[in-house]
C-alpha atoms as a PDB file:
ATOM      1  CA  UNK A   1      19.798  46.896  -0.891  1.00  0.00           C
ATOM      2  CA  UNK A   2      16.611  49.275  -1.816  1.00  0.00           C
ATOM      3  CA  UNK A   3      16.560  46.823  -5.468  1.00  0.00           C
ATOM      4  CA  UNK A   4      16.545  43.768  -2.787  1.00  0.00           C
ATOM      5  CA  UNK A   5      13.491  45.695  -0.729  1.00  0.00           C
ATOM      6  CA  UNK A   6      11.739  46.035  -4.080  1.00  0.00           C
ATOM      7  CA  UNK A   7      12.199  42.383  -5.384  1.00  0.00           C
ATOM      8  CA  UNK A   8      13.058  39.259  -3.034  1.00  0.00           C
ATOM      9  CA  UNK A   9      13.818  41.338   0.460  1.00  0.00           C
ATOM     10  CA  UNK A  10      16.728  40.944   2.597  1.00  0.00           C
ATOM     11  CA  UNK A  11      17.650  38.112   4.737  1.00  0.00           C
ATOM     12  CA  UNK A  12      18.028  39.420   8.271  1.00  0.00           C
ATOM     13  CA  UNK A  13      17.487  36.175  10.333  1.00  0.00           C
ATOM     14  CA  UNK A  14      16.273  32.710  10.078  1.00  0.00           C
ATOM     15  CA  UNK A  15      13.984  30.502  12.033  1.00  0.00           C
ATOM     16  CA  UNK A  16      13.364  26.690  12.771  1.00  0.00           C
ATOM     17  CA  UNK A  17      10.146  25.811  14.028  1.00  0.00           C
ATOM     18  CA  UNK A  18       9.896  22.614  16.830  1.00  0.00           C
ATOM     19  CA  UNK A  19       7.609  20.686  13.989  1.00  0.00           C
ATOM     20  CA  UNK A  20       9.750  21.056  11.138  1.00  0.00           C
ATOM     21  CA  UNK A  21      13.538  19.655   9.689  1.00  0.00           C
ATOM     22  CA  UNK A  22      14.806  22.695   8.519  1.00  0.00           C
ATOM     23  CA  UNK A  23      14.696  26.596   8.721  1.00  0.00           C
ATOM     24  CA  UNK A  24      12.491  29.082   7.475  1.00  0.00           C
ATOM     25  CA  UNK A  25      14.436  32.456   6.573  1.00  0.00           C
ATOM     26  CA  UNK A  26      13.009  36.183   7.788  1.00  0.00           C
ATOM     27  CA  UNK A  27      13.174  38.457   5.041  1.00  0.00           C
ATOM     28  CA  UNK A  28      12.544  42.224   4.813  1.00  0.00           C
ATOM     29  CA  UNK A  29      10.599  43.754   1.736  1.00  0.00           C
ATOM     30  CA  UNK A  30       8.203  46.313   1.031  1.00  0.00           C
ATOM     31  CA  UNK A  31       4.531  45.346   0.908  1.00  0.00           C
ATOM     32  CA  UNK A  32       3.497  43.780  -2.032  1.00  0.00           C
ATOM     33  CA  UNK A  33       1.325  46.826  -3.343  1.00  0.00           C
ATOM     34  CA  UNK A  34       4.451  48.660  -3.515  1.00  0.00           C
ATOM     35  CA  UNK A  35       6.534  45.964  -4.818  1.00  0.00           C
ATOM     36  CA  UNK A  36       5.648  46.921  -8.726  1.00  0.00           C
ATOM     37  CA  UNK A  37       7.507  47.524 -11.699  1.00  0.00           C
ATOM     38  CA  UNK A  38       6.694  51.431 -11.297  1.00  0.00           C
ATOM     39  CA  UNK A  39       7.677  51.966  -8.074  1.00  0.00           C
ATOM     40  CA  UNK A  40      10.941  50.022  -9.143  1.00  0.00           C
ATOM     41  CA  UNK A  41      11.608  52.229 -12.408  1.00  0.00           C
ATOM     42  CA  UNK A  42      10.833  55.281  -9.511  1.00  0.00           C
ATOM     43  CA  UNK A  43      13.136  54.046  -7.095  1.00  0.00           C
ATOM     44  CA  UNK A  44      15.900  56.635  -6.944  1.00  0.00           C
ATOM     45  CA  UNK A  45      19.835  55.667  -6.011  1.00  0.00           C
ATOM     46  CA  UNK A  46      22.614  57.468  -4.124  1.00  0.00           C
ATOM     47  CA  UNK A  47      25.288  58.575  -6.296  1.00  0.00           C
ATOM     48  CA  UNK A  48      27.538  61.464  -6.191  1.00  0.00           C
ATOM     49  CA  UNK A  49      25.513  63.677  -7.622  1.00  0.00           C
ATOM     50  CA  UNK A  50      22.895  62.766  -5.211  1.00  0.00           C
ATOM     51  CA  UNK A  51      19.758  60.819  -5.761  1.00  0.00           C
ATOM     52  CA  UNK A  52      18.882  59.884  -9.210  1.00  0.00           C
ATOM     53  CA  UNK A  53      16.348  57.310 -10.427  1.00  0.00           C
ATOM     54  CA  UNK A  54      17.390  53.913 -11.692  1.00  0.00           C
ATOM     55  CA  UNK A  55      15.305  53.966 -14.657  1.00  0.00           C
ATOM     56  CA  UNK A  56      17.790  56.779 -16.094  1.00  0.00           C
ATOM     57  CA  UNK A  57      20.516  54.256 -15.951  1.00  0.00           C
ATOM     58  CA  UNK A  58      19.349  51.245 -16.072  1.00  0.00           C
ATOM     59  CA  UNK A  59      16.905  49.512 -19.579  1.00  0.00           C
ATOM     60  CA  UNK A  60      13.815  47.436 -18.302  1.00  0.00           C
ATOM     61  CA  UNK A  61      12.739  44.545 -20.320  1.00  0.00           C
ATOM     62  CA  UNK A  62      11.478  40.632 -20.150  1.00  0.00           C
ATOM     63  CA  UNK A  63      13.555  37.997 -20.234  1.00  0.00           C
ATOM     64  CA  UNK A  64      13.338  34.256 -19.148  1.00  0.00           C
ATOM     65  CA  UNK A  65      14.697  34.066 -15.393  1.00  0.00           C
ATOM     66  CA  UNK A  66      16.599  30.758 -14.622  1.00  0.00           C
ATOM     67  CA  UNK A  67      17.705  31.812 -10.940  1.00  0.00           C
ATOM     68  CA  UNK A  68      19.625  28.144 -10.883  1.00  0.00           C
ATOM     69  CA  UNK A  69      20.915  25.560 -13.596  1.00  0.00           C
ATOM     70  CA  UNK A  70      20.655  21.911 -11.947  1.00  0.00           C
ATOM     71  CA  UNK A  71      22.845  19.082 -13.474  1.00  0.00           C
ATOM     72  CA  UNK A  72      22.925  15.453 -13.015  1.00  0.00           C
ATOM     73  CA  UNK A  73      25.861  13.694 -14.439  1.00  0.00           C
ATOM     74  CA  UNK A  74      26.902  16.910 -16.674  1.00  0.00           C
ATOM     75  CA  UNK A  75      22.901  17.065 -18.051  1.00  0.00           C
ATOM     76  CA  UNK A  76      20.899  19.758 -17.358  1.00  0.00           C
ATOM     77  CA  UNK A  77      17.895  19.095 -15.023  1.00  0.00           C
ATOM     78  CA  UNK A  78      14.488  20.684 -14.434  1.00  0.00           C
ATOM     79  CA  UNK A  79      12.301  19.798 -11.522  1.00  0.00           C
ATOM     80  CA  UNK A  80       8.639  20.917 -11.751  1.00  0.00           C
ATOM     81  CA  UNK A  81       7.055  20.470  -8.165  1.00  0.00           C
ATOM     82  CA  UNK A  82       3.292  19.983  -7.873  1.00  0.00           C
ATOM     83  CA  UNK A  83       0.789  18.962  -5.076  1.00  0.00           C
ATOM     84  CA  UNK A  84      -2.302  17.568  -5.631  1.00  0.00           C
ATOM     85  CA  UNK A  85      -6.479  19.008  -4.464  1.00  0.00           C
ATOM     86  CA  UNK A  86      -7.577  16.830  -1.534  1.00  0.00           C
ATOM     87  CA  UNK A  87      -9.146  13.847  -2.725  1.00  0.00           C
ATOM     88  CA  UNK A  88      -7.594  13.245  -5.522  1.00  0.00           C
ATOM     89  CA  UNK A  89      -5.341  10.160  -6.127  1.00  0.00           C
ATOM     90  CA  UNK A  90      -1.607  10.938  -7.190  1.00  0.00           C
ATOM     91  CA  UNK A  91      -1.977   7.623  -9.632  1.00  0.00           C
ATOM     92  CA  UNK A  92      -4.691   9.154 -11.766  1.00  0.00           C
ATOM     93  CA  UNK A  93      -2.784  12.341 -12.198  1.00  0.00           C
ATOM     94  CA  UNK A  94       0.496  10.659 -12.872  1.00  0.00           C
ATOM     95  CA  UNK A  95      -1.317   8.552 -15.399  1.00  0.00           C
ATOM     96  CA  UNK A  96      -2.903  11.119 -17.245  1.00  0.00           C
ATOM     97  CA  UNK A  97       0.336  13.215 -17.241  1.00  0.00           C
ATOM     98  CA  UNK A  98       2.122  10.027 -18.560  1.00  0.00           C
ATOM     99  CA  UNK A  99      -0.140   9.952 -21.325  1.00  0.00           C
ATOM    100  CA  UNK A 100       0.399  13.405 -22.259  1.00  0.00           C
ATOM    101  CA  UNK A 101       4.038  13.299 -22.362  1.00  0.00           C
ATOM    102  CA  UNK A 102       4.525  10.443 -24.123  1.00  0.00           C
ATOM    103  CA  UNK A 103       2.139  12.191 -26.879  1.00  0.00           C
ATOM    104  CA  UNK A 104       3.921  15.133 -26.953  1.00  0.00           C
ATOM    105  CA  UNK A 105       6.552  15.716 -29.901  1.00  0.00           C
ATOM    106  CA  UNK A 106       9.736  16.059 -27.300  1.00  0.00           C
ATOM    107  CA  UNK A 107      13.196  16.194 -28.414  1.00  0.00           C
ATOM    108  CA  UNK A 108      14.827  12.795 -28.595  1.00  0.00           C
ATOM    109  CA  UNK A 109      17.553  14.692 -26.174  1.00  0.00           C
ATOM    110  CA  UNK A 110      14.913  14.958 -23.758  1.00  0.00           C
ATOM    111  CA  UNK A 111      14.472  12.514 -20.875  1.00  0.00           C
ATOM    112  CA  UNK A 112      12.076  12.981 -18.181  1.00  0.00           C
ATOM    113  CA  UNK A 113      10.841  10.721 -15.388  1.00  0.00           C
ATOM    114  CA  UNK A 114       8.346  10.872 -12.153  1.00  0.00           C
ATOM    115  CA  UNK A 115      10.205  11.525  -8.590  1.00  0.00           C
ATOM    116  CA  UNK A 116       8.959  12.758  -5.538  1.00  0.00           C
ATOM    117  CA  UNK A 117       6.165  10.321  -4.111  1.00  0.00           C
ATOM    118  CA  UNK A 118       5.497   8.609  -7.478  1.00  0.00           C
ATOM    119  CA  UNK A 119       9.336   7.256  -7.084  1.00  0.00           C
ATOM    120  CA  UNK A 120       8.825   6.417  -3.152  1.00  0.00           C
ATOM    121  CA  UNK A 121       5.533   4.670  -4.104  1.00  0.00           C
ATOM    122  CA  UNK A 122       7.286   2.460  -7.178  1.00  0.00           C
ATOM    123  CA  UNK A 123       9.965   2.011  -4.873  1.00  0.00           C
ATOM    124  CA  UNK A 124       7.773   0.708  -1.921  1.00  0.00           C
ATOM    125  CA  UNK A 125       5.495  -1.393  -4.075  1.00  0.00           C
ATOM    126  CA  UNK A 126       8.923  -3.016  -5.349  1.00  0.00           C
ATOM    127  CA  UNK A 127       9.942  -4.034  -1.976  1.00  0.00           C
ATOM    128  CA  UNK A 128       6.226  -5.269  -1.085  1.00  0.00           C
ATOM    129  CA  UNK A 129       5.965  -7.542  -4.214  1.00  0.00           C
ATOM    130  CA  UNK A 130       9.373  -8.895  -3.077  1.00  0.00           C
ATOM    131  CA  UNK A 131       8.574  -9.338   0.380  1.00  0.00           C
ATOM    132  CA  UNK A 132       5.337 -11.033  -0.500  1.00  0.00           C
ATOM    133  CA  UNK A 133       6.717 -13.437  -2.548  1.00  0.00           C
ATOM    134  CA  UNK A 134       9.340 -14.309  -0.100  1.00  0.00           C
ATOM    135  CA  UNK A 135       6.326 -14.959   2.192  1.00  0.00           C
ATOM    136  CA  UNK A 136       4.368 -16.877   0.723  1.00  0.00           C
ATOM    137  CA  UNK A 137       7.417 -19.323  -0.670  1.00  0.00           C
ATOM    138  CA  UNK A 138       8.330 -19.656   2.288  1.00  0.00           C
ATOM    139  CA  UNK A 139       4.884 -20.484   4.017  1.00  0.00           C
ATOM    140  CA  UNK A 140       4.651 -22.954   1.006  1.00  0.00           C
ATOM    141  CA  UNK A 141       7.607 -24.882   2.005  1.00  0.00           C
ATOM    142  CA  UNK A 142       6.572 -25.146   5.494  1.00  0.00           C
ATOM    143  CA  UNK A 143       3.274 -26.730   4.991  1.00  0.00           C
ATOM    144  CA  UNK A 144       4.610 -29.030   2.342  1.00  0.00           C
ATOM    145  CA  UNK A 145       6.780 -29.989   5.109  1.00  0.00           C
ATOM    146  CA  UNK A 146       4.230 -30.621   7.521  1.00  0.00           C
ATOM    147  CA  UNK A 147       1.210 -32.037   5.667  1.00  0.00           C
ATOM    148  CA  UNK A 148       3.481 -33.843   3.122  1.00  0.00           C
ATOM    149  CA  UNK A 149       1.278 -32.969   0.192  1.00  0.00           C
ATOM    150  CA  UNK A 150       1.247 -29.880  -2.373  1.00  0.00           C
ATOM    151  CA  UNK A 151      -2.542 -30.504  -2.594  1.00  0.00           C
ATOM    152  CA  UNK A 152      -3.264 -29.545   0.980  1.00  0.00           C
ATOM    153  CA  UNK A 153      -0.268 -27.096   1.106  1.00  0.00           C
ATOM    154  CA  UNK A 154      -1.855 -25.637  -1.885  1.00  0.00           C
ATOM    155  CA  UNK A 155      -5.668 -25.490  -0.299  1.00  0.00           C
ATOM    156  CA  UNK A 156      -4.091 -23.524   2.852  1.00  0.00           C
ATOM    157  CA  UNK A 157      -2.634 -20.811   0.582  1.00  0.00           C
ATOM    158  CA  UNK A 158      -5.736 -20.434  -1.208  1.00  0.00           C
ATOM    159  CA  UNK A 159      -7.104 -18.418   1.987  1.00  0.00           C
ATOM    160  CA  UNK A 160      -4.553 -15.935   0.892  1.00  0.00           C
ATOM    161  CA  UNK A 161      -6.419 -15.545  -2.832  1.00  0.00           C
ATOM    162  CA  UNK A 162     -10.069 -15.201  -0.492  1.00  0.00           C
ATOM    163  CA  UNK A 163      -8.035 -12.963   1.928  1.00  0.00           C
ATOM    164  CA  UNK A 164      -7.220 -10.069  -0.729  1.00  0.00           C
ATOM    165  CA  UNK A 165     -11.041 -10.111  -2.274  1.00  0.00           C
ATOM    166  CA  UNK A 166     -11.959  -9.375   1.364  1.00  0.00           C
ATOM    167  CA  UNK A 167      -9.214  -6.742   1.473  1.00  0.00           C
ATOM    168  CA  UNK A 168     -10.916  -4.722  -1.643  1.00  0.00           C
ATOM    169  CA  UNK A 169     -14.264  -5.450   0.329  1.00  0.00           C
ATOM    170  CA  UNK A 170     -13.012  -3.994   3.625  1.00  0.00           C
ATOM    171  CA  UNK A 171     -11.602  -0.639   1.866  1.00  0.00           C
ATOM    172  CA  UNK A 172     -14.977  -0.640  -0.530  1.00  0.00           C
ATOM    173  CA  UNK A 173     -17.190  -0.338   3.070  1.00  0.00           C
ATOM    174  CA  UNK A 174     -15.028   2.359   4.544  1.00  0.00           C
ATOM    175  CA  UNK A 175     -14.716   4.307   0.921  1.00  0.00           C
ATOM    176  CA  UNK A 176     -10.772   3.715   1.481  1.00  0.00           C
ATOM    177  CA  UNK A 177      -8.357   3.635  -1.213  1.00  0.00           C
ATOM    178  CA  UNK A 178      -5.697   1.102  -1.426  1.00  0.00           C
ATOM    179  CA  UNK A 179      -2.326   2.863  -0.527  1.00  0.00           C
ATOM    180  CA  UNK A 180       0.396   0.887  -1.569  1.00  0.00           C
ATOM    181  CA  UNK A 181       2.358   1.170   1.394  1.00  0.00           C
ATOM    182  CA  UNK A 182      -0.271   0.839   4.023  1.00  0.00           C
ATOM    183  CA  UNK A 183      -2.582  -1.522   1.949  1.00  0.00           C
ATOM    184  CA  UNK A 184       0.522  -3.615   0.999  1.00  0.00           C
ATOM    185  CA  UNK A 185       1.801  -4.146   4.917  1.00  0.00           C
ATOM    186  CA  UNK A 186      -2.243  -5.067   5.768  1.00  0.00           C
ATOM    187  CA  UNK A 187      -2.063  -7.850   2.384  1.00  0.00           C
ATOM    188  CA  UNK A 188       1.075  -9.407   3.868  1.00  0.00           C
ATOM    189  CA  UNK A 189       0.417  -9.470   7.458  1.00  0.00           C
ATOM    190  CA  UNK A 190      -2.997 -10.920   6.451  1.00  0.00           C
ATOM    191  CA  UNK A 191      -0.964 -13.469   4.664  1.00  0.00           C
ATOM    192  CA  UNK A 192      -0.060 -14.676   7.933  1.00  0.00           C
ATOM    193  CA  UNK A 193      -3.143 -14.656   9.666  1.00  0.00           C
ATOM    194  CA  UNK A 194      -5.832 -16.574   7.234  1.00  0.00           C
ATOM    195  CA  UNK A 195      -3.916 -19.556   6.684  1.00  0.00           C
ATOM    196  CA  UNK A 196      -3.829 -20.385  10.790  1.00  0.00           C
ATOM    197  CA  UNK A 197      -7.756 -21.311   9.709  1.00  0.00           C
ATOM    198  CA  UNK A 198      -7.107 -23.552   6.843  1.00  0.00           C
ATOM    199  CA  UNK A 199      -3.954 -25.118   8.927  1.00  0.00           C
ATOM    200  CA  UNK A 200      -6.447 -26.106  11.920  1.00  0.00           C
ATOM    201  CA  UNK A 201      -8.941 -27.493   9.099  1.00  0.00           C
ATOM    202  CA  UNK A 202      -6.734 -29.472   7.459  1.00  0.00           C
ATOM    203  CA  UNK A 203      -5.044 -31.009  10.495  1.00  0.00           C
ATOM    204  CA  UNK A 204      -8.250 -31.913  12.076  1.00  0.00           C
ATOM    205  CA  UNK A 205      -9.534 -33.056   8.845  1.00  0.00           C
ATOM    206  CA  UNK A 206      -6.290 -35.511   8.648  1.00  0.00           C
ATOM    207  CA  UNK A 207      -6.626 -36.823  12.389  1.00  0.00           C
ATOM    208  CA  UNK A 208      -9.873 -38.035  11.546  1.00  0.00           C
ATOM    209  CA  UNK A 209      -9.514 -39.622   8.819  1.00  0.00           C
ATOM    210  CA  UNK A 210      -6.614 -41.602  10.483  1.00  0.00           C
ATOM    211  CA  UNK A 211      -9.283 -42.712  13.156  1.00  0.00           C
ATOM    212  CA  UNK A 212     -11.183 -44.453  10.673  1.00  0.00           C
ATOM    213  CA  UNK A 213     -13.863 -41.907   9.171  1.00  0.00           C
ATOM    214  CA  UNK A 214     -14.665 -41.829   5.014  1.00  0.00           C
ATOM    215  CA  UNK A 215     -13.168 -38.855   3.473  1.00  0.00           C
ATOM    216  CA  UNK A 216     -16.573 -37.266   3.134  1.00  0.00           C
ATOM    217  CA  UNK A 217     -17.140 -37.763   6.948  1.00  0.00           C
ATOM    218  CA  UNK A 218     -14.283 -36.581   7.999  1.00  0.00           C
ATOM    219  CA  UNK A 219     -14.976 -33.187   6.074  1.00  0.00           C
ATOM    220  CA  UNK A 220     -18.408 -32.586   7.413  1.00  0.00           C
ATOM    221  CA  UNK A 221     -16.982 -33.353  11.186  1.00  0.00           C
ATOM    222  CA  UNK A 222     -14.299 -31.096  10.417  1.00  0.00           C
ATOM    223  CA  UNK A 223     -15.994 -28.149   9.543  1.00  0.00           C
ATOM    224  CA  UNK A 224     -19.115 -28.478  12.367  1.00  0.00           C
ATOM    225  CA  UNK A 225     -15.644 -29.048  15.048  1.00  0.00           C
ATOM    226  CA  UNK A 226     -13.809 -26.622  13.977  1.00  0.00           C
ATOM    227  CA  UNK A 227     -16.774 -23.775  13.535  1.00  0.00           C
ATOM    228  CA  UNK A 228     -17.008 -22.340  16.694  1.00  0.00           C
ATOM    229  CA  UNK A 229     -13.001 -21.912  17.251  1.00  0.00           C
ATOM    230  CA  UNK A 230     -12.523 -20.533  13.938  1.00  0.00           C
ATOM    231  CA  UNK A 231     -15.355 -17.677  14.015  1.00  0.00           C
ATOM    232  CA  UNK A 232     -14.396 -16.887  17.488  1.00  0.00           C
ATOM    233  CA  UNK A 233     -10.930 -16.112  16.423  1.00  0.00           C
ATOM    234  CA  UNK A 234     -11.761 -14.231  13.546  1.00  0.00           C
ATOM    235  CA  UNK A 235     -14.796 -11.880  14.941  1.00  0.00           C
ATOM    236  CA  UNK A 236     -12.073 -11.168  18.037  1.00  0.00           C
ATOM    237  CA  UNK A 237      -9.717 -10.193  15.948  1.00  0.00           C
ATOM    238  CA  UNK A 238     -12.106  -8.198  14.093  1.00  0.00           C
ATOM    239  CA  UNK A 239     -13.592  -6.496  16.442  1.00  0.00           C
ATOM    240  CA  UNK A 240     -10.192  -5.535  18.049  1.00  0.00           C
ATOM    241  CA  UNK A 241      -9.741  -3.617  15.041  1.00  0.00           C
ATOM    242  CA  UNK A 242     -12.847  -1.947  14.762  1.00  0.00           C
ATOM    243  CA  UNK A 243     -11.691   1.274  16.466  1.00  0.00           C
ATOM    244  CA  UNK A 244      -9.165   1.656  14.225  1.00  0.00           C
ATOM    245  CA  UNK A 245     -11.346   0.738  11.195  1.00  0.00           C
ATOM    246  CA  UNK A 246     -13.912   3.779  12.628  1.00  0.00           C
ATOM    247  CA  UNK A 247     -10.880   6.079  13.608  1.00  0.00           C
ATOM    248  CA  UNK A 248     -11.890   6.217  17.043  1.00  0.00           C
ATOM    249  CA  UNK A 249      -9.217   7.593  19.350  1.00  0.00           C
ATOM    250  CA  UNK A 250      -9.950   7.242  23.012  1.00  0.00           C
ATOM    251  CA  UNK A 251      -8.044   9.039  25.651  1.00  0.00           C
ATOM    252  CA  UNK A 252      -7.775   7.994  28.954  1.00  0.00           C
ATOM    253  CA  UNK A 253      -5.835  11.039  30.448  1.00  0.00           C
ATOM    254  CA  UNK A 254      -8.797  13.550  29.490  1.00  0.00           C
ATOM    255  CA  UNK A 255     -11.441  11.082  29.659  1.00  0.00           C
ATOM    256  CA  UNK A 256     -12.498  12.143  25.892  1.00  0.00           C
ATOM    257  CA  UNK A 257     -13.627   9.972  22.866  1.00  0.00           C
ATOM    258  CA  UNK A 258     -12.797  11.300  19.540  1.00  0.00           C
ATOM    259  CA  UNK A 259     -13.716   9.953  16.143  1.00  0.00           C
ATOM    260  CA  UNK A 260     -11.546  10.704  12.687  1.00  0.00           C
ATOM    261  CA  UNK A 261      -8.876  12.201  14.951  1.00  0.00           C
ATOM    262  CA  UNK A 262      -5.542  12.741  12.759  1.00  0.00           C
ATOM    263  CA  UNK A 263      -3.108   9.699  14.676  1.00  0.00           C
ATOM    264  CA  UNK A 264      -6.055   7.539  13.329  1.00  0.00           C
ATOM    265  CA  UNK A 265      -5.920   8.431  10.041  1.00  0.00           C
ATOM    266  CA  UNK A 266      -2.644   6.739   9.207  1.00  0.00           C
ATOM    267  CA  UNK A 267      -3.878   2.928  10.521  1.00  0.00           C
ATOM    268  CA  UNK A 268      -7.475   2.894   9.411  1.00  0.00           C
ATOM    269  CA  UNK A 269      -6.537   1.652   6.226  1.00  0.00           C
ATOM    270  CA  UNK A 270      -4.381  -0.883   7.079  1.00  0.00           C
ATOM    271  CA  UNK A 271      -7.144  -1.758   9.596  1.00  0.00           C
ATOM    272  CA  UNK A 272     -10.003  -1.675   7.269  1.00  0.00           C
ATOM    273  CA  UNK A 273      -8.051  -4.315   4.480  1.00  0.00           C
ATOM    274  CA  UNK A 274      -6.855  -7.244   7.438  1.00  0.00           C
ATOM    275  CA  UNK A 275     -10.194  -6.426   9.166  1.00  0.00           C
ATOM    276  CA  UNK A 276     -12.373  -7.042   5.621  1.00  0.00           C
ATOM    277  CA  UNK A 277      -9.883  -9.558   4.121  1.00  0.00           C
ATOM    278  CA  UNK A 278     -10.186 -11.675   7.641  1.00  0.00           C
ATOM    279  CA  UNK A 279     -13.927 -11.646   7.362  1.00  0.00           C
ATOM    280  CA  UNK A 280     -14.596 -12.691   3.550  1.00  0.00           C
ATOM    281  CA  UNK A 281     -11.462 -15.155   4.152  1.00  0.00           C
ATOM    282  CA  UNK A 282     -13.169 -16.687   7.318  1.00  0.00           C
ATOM    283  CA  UNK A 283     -16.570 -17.278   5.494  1.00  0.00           C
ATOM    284  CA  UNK A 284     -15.282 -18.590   2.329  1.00  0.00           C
ATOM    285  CA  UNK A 285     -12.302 -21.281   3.956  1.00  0.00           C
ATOM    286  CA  UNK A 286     -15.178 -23.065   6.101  1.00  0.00           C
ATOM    287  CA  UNK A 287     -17.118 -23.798   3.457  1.00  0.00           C
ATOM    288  CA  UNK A 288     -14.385 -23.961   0.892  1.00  0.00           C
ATOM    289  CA  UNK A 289     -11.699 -25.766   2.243  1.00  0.00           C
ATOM    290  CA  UNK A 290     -13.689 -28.508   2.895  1.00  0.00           C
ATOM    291  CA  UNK A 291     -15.482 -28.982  -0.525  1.00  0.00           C
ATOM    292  CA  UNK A 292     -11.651 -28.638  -1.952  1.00  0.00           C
ATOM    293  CA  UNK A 293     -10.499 -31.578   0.670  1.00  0.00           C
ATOM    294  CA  UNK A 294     -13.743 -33.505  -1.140  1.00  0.00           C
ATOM    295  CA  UNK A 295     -12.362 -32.435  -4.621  1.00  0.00           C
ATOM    296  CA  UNK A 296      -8.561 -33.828  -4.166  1.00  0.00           C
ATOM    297  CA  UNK A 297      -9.670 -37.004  -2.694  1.00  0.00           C
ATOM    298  CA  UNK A 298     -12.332 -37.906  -5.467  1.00  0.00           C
ATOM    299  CA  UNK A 299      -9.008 -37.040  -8.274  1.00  0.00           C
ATOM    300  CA  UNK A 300      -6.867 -38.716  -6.004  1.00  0.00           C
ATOM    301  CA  UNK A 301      -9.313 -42.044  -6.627  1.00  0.00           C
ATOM    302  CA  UNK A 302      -9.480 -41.704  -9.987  1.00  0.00           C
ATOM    303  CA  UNK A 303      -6.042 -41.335 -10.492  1.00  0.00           C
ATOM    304  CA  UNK A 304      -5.124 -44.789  -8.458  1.00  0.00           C
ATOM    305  CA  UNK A 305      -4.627 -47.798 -10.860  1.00  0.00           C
ATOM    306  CA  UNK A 306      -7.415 -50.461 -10.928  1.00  0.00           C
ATOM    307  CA  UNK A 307      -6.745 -53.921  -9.448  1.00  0.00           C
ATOM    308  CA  UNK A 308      -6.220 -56.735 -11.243  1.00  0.00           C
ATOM    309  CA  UNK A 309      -6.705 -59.859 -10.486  1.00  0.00           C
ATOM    310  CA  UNK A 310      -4.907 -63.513 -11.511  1.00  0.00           C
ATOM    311  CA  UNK A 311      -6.928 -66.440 -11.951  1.00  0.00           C
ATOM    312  CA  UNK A 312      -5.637 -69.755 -10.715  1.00  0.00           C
ATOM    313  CA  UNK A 313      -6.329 -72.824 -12.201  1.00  0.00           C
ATOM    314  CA  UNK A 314      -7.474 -75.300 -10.521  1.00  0.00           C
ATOM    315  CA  UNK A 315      -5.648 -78.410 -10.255  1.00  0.00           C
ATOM    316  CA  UNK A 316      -7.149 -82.370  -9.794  1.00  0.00           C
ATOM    317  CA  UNK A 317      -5.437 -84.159  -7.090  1.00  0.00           C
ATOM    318  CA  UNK A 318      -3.970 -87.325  -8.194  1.00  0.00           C
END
């Protein structure tokens, strides 16, 4: 035990704070200015013959310490553990650590791989990706089922391409990052959200066109009818968001406003990329969706075999 109080201490209790999953142990040791390798070669032991010092017993010198040997599958595993300076993105430090592994002259025994976040993040953007695509195949087949054309199907998706240049936007203005969790969920549910636009263009643009009006018409009516509807539901949606975008946290109990307050951290990016993708998306379908409803309607003409016509003879009646 007096070895113990010179080196790692003694366990005497342990305790589990209200904020945290598991226990923190209560050691006893001496302080650390007395915790050195003289006082340790000093340090004298009961024996028989009464207290004698451990250095006349016992050899000091260096050796590698491996405290525990970690296997996976019968290989032997080392996990190095490293947090990163506030600020700094875990991607640019994985990268460059990548790039000095790979140039190092390792063993070809040697495997090695990225866990901890890096390995929640691949596995997260995995699942996104898939999710996404799931999405959007499936909004694809809905409209293609409604409007009964790829053409238009394919001009209501293209919000989604507008929608994620508004996302980088949005995160650009707030000095944001794009977190692939977070920035993922606010891409997809965005997904959602910016085609509802194109859908009520395209629709009206359709019903008009059955009541009689040129295709060029009917686009012009279509975007000056559906303006006002389709900015009003876009700046309300945006401006619902806005407190989260700012990280302002209002509470109504204490009758105090608080910007940048730490529950807001977690949503402002997911705020900032549906609040800046819904903007840029908003601006770009009314005056894009219409010129693309021009575009397949002129190829649509061209495409259309010409007419021919038979001439018939005329013949003298007896």
């Amino acid at each position: 035990q007096a070895v113990q109080l010179l080196t790692q201490g003694i366990t005497v209790a342990d305790y589990r704070p209200s904020d945290a999953d598991g226990s923190v142990d209560i050691r006893v040791r001496f302080p650390s200015d007395e915790r050195t390798l003289e006082e340790l070669q000093s340090l004298r032991v009961p024996t028989n013959a009464g207290l004698v010092p451990i250095a006349n017993f016992v050899t000091f010198e260096p050796s590698p310490r491996t405290g525990t040997i970690k296997r996976i599958d019968q290989r032997r595993v080392v996990s190095i553990e490293a947090n990163v300076a506030p600020g700094v993105l875990v991607n640019d430090q994985i990268t460059a650590l990548r790039g000095a592994i790979e140039g190092a002259d390792l063993p070809e025994s040697v495997d090695w791989s990225f866990g901890g976040e890096a390995q929640d993040q691949a596995d997260a953007m995995t699942f996104l990706v898939s999710a996404f695509a799931a999405a959007i195949i499936l909004m694809f087949a809905i409209l293609v089922t409604q409007f009964n054309s790829f053409y238009q199907s394919f001009v209501v998706m293209s919000a989604i391409i507008f929608s994620v240049a508004g996302v980088l936007f949005g995160l650009i203005v707030t000095g944001r990052p794009f977190g692939v969790v977070m920035g993922g969920i606010g891409v997809i549910a965005l997904a959602g959200i910016v085609v509802n636009n194109n859908i009520v263009l395209i629709d009206t643009y359709n019903d008009l066109k059955k009541a009689g009006l040129s295709p060029y018409e009917a686009a012009i009516r279509t975007g000056a009818q559906r303006l006002r509807p389709v900015v009003l539901t876009s700046v309300t949606t945006a401006l619902g968001l806005m407190p989260m975008v700012i990280g302002l946290n209002i509470n109504f109990f204490t009758r105090e406003i608080v910007y940048g307050a730490p529950s807001t951290q977690w949503w402002t990016e997911l705020s900032s990329a549906i609040a800046g993708g819904l903007v840029v998306a908003t601006v770009l379908t009314l005056v894009v969706t219409p010129a693309m409803l021009m575009l397949g309607e002129k190829r649509g003409r061209r495409h259309l075999p010409a007419k021919t016509t038979t001439p018939i003879a005329a013949v003298p009646a007896e």
